[in-house]
N, C-alpha and C. Protein backbone atom coordinates (compact mmCIF):
# COMPACT_ATOMS: atom_id res chain seq x y z
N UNK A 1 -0.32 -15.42 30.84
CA UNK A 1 -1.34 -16.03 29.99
C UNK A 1 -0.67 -16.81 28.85
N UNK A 2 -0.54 -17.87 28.72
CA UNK A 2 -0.52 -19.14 27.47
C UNK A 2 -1.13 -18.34 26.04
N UNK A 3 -0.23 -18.63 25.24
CA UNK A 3 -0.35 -18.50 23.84
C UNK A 3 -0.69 -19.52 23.43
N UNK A 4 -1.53 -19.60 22.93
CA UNK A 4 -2.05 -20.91 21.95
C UNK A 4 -2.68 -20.51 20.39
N UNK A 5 -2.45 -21.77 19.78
CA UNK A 5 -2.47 -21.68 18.64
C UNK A 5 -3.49 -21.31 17.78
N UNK A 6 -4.77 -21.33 18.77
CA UNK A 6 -6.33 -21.04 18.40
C UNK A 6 -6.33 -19.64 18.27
N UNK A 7 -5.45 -18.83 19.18
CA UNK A 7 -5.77 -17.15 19.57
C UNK A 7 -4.80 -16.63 18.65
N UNK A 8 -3.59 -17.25 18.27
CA UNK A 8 -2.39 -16.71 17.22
C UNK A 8 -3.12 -16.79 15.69
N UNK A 9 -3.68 -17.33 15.72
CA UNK A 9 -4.07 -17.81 14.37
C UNK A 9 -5.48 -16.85 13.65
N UNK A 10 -6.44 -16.71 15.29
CA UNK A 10 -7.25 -15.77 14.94
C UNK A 10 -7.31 -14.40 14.69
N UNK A 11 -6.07 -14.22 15.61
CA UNK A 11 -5.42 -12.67 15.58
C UNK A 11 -5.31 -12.55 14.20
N UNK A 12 -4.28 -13.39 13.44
CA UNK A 12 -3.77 -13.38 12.24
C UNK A 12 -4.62 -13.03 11.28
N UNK A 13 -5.90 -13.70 11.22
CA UNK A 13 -7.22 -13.59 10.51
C UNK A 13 -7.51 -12.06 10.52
N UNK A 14 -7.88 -11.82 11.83
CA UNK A 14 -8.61 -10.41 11.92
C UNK A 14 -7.00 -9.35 11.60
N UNK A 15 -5.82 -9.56 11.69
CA UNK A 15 -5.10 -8.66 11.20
C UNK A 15 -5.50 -8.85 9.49
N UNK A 16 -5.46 -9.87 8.90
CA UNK A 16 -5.31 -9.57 7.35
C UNK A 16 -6.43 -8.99 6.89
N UNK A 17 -7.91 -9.07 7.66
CA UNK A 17 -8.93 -8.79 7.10
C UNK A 17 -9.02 -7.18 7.20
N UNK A 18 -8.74 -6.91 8.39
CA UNK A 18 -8.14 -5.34 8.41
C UNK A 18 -7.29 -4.77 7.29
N UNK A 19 -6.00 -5.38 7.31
CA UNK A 19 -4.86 -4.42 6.15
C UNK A 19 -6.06 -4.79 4.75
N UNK A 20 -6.75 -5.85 4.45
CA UNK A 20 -7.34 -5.58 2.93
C UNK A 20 -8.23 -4.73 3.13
N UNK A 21 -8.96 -4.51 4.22
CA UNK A 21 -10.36 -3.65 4.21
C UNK A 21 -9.59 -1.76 4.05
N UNK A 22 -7.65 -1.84 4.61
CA UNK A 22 -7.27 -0.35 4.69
C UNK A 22 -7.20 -0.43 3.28
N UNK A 23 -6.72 -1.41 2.68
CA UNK A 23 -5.59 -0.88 1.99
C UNK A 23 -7.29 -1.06 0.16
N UNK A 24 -7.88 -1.37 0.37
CA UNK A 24 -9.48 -1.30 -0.48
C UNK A 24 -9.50 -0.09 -0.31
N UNK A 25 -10.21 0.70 1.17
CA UNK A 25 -9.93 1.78 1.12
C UNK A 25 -9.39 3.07 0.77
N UNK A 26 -8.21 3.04 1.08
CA UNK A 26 -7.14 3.61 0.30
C UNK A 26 -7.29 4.00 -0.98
N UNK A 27 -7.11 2.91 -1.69
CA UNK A 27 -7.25 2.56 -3.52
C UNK A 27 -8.38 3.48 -4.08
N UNK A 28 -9.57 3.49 -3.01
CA UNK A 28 -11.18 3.36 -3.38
C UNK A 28 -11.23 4.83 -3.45
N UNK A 29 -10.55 5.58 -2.28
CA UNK A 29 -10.58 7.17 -1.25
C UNK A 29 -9.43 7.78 -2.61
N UNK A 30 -10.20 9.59 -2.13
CA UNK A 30 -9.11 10.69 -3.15
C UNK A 30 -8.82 11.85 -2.23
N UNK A 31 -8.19 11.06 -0.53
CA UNK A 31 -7.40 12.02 0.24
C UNK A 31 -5.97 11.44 0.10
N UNK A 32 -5.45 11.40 -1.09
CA UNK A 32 -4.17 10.57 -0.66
C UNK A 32 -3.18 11.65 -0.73
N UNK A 33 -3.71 12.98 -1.22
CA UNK A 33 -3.07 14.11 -1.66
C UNK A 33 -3.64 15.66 -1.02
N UNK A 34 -3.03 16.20 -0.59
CA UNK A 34 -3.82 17.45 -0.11
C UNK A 34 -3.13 18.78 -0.65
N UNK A 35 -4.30 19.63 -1.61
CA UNK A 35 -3.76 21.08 -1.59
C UNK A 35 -4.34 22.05 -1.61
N UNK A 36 -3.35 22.64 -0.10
CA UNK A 36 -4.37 24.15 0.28
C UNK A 36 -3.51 25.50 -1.00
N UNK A 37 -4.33 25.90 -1.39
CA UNK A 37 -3.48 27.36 -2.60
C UNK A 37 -4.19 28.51 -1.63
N UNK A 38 -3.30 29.37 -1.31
CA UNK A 38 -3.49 30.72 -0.90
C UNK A 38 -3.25 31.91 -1.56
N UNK A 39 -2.95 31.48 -2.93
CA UNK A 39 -2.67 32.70 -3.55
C UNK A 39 -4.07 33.03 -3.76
N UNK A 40 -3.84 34.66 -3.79
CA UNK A 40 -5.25 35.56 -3.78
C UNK A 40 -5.84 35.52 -5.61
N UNK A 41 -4.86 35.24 -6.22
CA UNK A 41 -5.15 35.64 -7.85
C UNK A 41 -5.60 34.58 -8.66
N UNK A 42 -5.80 33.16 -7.92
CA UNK A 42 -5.77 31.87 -8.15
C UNK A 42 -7.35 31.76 -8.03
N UNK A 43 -7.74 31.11 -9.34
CA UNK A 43 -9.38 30.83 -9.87
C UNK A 43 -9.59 29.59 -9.48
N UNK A 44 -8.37 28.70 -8.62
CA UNK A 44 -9.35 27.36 -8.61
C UNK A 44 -9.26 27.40 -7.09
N UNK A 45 -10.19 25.86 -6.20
CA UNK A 45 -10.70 26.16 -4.91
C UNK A 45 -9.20 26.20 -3.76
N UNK A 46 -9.58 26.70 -2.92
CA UNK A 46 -8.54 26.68 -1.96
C UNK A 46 -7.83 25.58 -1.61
N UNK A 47 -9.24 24.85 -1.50
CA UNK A 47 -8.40 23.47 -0.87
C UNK A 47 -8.93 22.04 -1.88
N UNK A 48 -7.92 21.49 -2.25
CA UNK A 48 -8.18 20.32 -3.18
C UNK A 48 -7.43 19.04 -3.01
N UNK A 49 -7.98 18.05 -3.09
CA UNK A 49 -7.46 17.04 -2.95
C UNK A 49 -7.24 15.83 -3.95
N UNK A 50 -6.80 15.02 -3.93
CA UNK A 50 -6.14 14.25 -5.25
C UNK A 50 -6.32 12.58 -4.41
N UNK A 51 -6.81 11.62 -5.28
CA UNK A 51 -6.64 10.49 -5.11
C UNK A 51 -5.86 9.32 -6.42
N UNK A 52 -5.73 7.95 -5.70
CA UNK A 52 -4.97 7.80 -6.34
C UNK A 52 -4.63 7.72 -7.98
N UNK A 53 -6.17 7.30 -8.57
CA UNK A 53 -6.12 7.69 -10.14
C UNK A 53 -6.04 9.04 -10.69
N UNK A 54 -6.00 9.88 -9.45
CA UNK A 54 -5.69 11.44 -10.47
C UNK A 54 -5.03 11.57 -10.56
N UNK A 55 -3.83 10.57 -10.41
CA UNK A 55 -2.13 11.68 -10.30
C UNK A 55 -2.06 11.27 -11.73
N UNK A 56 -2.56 10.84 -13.02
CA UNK A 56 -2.73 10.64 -14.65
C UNK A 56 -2.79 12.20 -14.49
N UNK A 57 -4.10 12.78 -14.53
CA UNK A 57 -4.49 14.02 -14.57
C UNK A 57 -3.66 15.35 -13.91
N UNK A 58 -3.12 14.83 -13.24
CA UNK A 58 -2.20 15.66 -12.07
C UNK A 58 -0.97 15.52 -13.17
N UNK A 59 -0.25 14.93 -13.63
CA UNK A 59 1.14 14.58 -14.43
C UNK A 59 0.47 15.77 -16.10
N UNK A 60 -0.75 15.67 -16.14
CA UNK A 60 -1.02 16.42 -17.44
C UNK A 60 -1.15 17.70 -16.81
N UNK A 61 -1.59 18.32 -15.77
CA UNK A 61 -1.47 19.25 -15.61
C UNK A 61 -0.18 20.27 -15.58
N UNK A 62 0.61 19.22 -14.95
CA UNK A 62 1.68 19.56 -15.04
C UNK A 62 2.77 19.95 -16.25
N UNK A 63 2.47 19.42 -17.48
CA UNK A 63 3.05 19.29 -18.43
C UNK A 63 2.17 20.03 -20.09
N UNK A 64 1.15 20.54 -19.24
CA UNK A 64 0.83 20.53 -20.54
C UNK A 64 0.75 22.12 -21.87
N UNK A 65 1.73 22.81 -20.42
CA UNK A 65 2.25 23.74 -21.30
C UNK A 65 3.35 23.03 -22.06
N UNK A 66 4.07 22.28 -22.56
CA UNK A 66 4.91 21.69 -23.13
C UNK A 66 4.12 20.62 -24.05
N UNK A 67 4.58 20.25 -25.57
CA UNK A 67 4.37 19.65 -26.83
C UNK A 67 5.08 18.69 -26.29
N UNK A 68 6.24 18.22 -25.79
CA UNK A 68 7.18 17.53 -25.80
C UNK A 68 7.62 16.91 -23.98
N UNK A 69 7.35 15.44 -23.81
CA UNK A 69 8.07 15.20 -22.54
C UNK A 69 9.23 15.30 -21.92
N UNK A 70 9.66 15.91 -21.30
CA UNK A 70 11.03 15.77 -20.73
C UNK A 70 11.42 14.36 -19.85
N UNK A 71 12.68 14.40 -19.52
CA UNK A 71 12.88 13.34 -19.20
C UNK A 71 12.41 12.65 -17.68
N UNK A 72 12.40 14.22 -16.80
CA UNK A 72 11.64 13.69 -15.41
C UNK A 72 9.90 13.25 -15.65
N UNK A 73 9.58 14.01 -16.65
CA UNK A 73 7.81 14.04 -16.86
C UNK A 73 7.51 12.50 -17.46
N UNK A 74 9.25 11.71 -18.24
CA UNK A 74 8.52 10.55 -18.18
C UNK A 74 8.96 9.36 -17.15
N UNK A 75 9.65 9.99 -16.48
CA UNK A 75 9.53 9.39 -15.42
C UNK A 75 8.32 8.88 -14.35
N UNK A 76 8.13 10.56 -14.38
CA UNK A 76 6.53 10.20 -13.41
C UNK A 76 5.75 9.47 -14.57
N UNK A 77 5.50 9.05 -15.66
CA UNK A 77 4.52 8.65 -15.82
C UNK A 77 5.03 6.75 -16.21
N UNK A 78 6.01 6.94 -15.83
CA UNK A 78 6.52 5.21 -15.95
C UNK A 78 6.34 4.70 -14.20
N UNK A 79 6.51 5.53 -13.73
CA UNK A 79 5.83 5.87 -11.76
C UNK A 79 4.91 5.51 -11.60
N UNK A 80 3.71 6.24 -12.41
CA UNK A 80 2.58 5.91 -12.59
C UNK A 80 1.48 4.66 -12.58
N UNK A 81 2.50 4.05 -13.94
CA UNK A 81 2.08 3.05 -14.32
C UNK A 81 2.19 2.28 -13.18
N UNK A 82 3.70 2.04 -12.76
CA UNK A 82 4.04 0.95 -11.78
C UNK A 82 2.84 1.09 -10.49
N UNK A 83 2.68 2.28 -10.21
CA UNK A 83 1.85 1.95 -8.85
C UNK A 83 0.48 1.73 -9.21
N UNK A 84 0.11 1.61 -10.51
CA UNK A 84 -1.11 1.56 -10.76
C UNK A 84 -1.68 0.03 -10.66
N UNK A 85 0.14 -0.75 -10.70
CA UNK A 85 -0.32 -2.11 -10.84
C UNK A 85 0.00 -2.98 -9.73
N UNK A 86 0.80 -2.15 -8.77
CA UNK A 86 1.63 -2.37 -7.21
C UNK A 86 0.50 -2.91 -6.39
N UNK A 87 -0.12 -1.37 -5.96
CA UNK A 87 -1.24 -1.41 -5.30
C UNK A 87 -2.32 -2.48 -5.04
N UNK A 88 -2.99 -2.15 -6.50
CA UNK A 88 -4.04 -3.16 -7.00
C UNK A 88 -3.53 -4.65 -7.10
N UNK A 89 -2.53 -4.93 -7.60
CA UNK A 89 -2.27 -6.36 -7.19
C UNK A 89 -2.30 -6.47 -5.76
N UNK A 90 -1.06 -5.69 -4.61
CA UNK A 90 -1.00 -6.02 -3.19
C UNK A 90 -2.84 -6.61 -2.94
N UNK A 91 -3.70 -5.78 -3.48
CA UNK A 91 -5.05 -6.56 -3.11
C UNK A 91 -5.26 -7.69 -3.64
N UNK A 92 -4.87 -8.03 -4.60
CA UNK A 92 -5.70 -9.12 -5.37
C UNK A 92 -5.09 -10.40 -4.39
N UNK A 93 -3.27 -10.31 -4.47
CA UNK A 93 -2.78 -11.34 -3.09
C UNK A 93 -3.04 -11.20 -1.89
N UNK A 94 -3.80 -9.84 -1.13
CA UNK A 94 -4.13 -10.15 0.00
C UNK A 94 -5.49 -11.25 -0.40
N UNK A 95 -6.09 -11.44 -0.94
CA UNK A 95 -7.32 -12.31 -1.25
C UNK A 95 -6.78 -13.84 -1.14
N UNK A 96 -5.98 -13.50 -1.98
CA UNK A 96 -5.21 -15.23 -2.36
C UNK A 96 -4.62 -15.61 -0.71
N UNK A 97 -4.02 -15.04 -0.12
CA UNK A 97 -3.39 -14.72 1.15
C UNK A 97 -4.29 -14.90 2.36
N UNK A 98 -5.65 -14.81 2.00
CA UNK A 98 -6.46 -15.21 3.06
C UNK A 98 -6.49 -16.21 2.79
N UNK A 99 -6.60 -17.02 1.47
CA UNK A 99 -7.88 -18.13 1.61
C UNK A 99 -6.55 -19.39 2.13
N UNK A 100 -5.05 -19.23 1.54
CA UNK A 100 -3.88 -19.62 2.02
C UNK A 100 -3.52 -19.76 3.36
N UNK A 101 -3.82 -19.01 3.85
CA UNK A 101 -3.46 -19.05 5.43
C UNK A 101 -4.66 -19.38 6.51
N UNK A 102 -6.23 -19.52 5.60
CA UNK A 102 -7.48 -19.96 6.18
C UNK A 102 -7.22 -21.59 6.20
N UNK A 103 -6.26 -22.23 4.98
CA UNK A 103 -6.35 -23.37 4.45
C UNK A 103 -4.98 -23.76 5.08
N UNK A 104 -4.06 -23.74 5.25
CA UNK A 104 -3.10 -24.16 6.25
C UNK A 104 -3.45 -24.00 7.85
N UNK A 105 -4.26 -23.34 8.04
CA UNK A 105 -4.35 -22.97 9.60
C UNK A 105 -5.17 -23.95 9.99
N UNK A 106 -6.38 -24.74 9.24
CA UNK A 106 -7.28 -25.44 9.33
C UNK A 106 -6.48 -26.62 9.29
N UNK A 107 -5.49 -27.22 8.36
CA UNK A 107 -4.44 -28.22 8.40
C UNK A 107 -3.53 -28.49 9.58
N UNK A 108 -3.23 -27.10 10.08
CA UNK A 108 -1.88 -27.03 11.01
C UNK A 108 -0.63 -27.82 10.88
N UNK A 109 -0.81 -27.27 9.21
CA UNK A 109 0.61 -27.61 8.47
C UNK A 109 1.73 -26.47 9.14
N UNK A 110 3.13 -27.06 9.52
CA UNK A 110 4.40 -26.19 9.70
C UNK A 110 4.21 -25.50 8.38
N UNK A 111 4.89 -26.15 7.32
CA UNK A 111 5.05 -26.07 6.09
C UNK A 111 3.98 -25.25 5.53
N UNK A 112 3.15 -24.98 5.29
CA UNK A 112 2.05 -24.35 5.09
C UNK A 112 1.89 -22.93 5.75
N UNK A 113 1.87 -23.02 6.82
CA UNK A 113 2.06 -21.63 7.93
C UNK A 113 3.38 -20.83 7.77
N UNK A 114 4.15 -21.59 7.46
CA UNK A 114 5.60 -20.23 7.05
C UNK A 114 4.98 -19.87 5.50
N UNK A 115 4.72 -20.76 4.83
CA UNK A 115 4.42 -20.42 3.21
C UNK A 115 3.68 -18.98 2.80
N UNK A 116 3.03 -19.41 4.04
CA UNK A 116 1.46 -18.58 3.92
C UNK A 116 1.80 -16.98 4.61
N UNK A 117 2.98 -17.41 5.59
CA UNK A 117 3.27 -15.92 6.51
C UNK A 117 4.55 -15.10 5.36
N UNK A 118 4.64 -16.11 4.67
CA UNK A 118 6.04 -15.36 3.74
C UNK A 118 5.28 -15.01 2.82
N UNK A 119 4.09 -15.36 2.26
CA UNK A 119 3.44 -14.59 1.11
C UNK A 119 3.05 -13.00 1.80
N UNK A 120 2.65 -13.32 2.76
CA UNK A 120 1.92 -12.01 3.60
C UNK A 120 3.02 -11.31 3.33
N UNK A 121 4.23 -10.75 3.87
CA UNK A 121 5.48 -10.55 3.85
C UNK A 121 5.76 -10.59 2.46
N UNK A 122 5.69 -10.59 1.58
CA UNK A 122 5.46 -10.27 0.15
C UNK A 122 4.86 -9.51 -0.55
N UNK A 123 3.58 -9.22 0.02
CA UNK A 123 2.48 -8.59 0.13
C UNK A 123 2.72 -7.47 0.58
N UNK A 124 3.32 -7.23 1.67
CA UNK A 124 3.65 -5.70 2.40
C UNK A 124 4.71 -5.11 1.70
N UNK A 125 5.54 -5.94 1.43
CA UNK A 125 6.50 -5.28 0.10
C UNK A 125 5.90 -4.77 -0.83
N UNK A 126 5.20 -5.29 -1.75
CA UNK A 126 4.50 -5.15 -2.72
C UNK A 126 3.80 -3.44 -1.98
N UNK A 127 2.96 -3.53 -0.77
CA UNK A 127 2.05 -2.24 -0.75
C UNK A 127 3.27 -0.97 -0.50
N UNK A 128 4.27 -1.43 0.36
CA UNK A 128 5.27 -0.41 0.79
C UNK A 128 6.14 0.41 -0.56
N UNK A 129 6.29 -0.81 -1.63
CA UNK A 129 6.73 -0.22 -2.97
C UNK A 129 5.54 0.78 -3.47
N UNK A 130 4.83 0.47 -3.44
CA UNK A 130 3.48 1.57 -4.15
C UNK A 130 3.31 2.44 -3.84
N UNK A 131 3.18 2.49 -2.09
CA UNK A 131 3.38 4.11 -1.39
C UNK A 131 4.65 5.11 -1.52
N UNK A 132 6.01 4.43 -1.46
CA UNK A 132 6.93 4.64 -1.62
C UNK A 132 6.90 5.50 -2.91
N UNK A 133 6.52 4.58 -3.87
CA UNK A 133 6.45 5.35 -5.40
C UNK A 133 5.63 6.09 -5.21
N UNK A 134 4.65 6.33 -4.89
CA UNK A 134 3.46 7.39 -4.82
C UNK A 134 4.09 8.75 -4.21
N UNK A 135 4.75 8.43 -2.98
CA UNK A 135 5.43 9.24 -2.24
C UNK A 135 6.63 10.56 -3.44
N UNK A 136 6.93 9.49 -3.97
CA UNK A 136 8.19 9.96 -5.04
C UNK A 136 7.47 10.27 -5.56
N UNK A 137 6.82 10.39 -6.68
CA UNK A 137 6.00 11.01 -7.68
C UNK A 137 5.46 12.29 -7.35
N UNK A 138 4.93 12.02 -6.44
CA UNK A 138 3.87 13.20 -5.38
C UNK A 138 5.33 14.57 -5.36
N UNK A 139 6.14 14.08 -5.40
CA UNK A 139 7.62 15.34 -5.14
C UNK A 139 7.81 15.75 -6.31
N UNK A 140 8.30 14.45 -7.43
CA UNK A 140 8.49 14.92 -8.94
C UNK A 140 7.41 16.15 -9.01
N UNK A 141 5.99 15.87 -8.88
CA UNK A 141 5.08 16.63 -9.48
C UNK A 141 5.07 17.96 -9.11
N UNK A 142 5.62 18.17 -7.47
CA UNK A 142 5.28 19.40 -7.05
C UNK A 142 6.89 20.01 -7.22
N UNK A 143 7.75 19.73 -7.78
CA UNK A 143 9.05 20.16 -7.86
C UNK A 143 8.65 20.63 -9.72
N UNK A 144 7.73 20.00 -10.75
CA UNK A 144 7.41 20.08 -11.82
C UNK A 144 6.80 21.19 -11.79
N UNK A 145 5.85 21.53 -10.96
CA UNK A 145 4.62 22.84 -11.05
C UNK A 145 5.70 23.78 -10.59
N UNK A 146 6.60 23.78 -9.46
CA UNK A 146 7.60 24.76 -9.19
C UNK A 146 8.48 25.14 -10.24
N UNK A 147 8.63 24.65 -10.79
CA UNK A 147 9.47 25.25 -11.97
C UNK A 147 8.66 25.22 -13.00
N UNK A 148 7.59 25.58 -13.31
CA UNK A 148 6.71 25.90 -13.61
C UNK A 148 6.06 27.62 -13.47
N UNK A 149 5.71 27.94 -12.33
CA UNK A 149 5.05 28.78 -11.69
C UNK A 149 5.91 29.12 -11.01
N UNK A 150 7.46 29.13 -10.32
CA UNK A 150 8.31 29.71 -9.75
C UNK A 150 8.23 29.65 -8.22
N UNK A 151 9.06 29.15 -7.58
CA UNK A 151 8.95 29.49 -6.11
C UNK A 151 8.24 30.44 -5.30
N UNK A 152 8.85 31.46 -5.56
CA UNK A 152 7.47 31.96 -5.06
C UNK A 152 5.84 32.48 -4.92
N UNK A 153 5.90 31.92 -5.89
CA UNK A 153 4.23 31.56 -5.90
C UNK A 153 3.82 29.92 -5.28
N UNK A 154 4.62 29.14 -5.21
CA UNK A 154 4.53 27.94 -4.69
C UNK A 154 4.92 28.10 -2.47
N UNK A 155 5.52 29.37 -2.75
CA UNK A 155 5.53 29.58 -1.06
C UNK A 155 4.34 29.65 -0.65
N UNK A 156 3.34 30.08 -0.89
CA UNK A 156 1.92 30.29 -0.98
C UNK A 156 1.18 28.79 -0.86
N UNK A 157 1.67 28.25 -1.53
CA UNK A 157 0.80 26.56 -1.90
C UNK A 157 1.28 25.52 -0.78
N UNK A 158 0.40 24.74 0.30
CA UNK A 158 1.35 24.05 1.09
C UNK A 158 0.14 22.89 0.46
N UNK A 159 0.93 21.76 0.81
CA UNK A 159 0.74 20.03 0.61
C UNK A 159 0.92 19.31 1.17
N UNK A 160 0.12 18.31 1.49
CA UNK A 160 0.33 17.32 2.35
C UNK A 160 -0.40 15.96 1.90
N UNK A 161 0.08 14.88 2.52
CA UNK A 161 -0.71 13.75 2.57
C UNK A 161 -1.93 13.14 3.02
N UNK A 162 -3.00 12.74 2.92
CA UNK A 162 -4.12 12.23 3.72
C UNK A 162 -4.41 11.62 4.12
N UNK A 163 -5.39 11.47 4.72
CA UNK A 163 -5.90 9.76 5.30
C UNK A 163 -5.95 8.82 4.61
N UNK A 164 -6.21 8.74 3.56
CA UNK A 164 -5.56 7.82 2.27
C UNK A 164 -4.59 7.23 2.68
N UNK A 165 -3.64 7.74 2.57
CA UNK A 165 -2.22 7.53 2.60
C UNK A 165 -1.50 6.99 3.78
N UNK A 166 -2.93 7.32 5.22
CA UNK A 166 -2.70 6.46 6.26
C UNK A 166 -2.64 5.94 6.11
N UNK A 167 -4.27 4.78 5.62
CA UNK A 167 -4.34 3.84 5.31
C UNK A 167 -3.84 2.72 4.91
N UNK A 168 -3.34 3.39 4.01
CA UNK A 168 -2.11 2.72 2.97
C UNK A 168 -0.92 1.99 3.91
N UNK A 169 -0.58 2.95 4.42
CA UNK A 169 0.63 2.16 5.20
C UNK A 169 0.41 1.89 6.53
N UNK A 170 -1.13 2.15 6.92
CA UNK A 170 -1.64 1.18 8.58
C UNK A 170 -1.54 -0.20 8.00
N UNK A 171 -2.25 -0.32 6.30
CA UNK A 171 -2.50 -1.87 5.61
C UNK A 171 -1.25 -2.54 5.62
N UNK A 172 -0.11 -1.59 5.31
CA UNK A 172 1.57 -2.64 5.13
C UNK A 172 1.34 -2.74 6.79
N UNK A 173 1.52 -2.22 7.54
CA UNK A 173 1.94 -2.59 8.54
C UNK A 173 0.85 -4.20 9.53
N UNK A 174 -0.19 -4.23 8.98
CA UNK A 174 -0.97 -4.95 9.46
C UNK A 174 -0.48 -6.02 8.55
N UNK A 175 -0.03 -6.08 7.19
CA UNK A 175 1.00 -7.19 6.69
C UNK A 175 1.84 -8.17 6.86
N UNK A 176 2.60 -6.86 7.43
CA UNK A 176 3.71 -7.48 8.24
C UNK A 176 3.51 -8.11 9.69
N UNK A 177 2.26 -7.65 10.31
CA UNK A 177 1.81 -8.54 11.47
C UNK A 177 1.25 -9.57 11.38
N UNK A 178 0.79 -10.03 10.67
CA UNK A 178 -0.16 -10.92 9.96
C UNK A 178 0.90 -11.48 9.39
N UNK A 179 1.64 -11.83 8.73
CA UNK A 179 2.99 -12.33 8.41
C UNK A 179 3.70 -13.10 9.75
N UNK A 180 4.08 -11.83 10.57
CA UNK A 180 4.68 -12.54 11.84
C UNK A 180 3.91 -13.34 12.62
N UNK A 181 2.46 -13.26 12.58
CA UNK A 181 1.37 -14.04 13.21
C UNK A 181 1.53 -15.54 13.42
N UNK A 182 1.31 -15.31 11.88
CA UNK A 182 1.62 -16.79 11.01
C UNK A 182 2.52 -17.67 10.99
N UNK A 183 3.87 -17.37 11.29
CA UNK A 183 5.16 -17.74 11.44
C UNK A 183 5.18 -18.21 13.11
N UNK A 184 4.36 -17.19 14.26
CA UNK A 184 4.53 -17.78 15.26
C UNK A 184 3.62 -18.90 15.50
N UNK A 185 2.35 -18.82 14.25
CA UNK A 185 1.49 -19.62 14.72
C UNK A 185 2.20 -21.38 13.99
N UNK A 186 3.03 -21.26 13.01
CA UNK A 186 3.66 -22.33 12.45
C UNK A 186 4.93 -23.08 13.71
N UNK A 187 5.04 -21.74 14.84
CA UNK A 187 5.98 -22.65 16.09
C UNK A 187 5.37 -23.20 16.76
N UNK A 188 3.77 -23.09 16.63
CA UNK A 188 3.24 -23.52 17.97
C UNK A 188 2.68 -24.57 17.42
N UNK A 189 2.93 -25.06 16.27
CA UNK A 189 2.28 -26.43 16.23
C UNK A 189 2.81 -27.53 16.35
N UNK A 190 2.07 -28.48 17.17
CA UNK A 190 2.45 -29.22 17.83
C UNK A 190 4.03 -30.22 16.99
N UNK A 191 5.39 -30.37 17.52
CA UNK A 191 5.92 -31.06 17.23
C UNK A 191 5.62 -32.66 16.71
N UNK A 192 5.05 -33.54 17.51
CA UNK A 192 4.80 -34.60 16.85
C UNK A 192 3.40 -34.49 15.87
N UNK A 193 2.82 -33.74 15.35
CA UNK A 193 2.17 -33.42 14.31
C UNK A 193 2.36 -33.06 13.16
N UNK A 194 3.30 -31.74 13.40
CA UNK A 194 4.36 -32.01 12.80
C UNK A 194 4.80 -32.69 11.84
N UNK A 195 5.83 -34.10 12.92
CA UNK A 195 6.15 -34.97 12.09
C UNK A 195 5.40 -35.85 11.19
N UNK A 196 4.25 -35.91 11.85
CA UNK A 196 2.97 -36.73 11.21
C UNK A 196 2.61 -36.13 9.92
N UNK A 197 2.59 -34.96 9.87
CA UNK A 197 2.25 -34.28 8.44
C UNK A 197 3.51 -34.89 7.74
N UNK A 198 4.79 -34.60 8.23
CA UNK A 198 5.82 -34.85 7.08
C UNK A 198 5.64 -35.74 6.59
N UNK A 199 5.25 -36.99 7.34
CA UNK A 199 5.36 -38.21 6.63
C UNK A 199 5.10 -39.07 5.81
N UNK A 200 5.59 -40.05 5.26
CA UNK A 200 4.70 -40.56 4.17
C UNK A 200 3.42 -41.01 3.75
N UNK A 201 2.31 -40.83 2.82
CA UNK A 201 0.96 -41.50 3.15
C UNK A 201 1.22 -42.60 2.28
């Protein structure tokens, strides 16, 4: 079956509209964190979960037997910040990123179609740094409550990630396809068109 430039291009579409609709999601959802507590002596619910603006609240919990930050506690909260603004931007350029690659594809500019597949590809950086940091933080915090409350009472406590956090990185990965989309859809346009775009008006 023939690849053409009509079906590369649409793919591309319905990949980006996907990674913004995960990665909205994501942002929007508070499974990005999961914790089951089994200790028997423990007053709060068994199972609780954390999304992404609670880890503010999650970093105070952690700390707030202490007057004074230490130096990992301000770490996580310089962590914090960063993914607070990672994330939420990766959306604001997937937006810009559609209307870019709606508006070159309609042109069937070369020039335009790599532009547009390298922003995408910018974009997945941008979401992969956020999870990444989220990822890290999410350890600081539970390595913070452990020395805190002591190992073994934390043998008791297991944690995990959520569907959130799928999300999150189904959206980079639909990025990066949507990126490569774009790039193949910038080979398939026609050579002497191409040149016609380059040229002078």
């Amino acid at each position: 079956m023939k690849i053409t430039f009509g079906s590369v291009v649409v793919g591309a579409g319905l990949t980006g509209v996907l990674s913004f609709s995960c990665l909205t999601l994501a942002i929007g959802s508070e499974y990005w964190y999961i914790i089951e507590d089994k200790r028997t002596n423990h007053t709060d619910p068994p199972h609780m979960h954390s999304g992404l603006w609670g880890v503010t609240d999650d970093a105070q919990s952690h700390t707030e037997a202490s007057s004074r930050y230490s130096e990992s506690e301000k770490q996580m909260e310089i962590m914090h910040s960063a993914i607070a603004v990672l994330l939420p931007l990766s959306v604001v350029m997937l937006v810009f990123g559609g209307i870019c690659g709606l508006v070159s594809s309609l042109a069937r500019s070369r020039t335009l179609l790599i532009g547009s597949a390298s922003y995408f590809l910018l974009c997945s950086l941008l979401t992969l740094s956020g999870v990444s940091l989220y990822i890290r933080y999410s350890q600081k915090a539970l390595e913070e409550t452990e020395r805190r409350v002591g190992r073994e009472q934390m043998a008791q406590v297991h944690t995990s990630f959520g569907w959130s956090m799928d999300m999150a990185w189904l959206s980079c990965v639909l990025e990066v396809i949507t990126g490569l989309l774009l790039l193949l859809a910038a080979r398939l346009v026609p050579l002497n068109q191409y040149e016609d775009s380059m040229a002078p008006i």
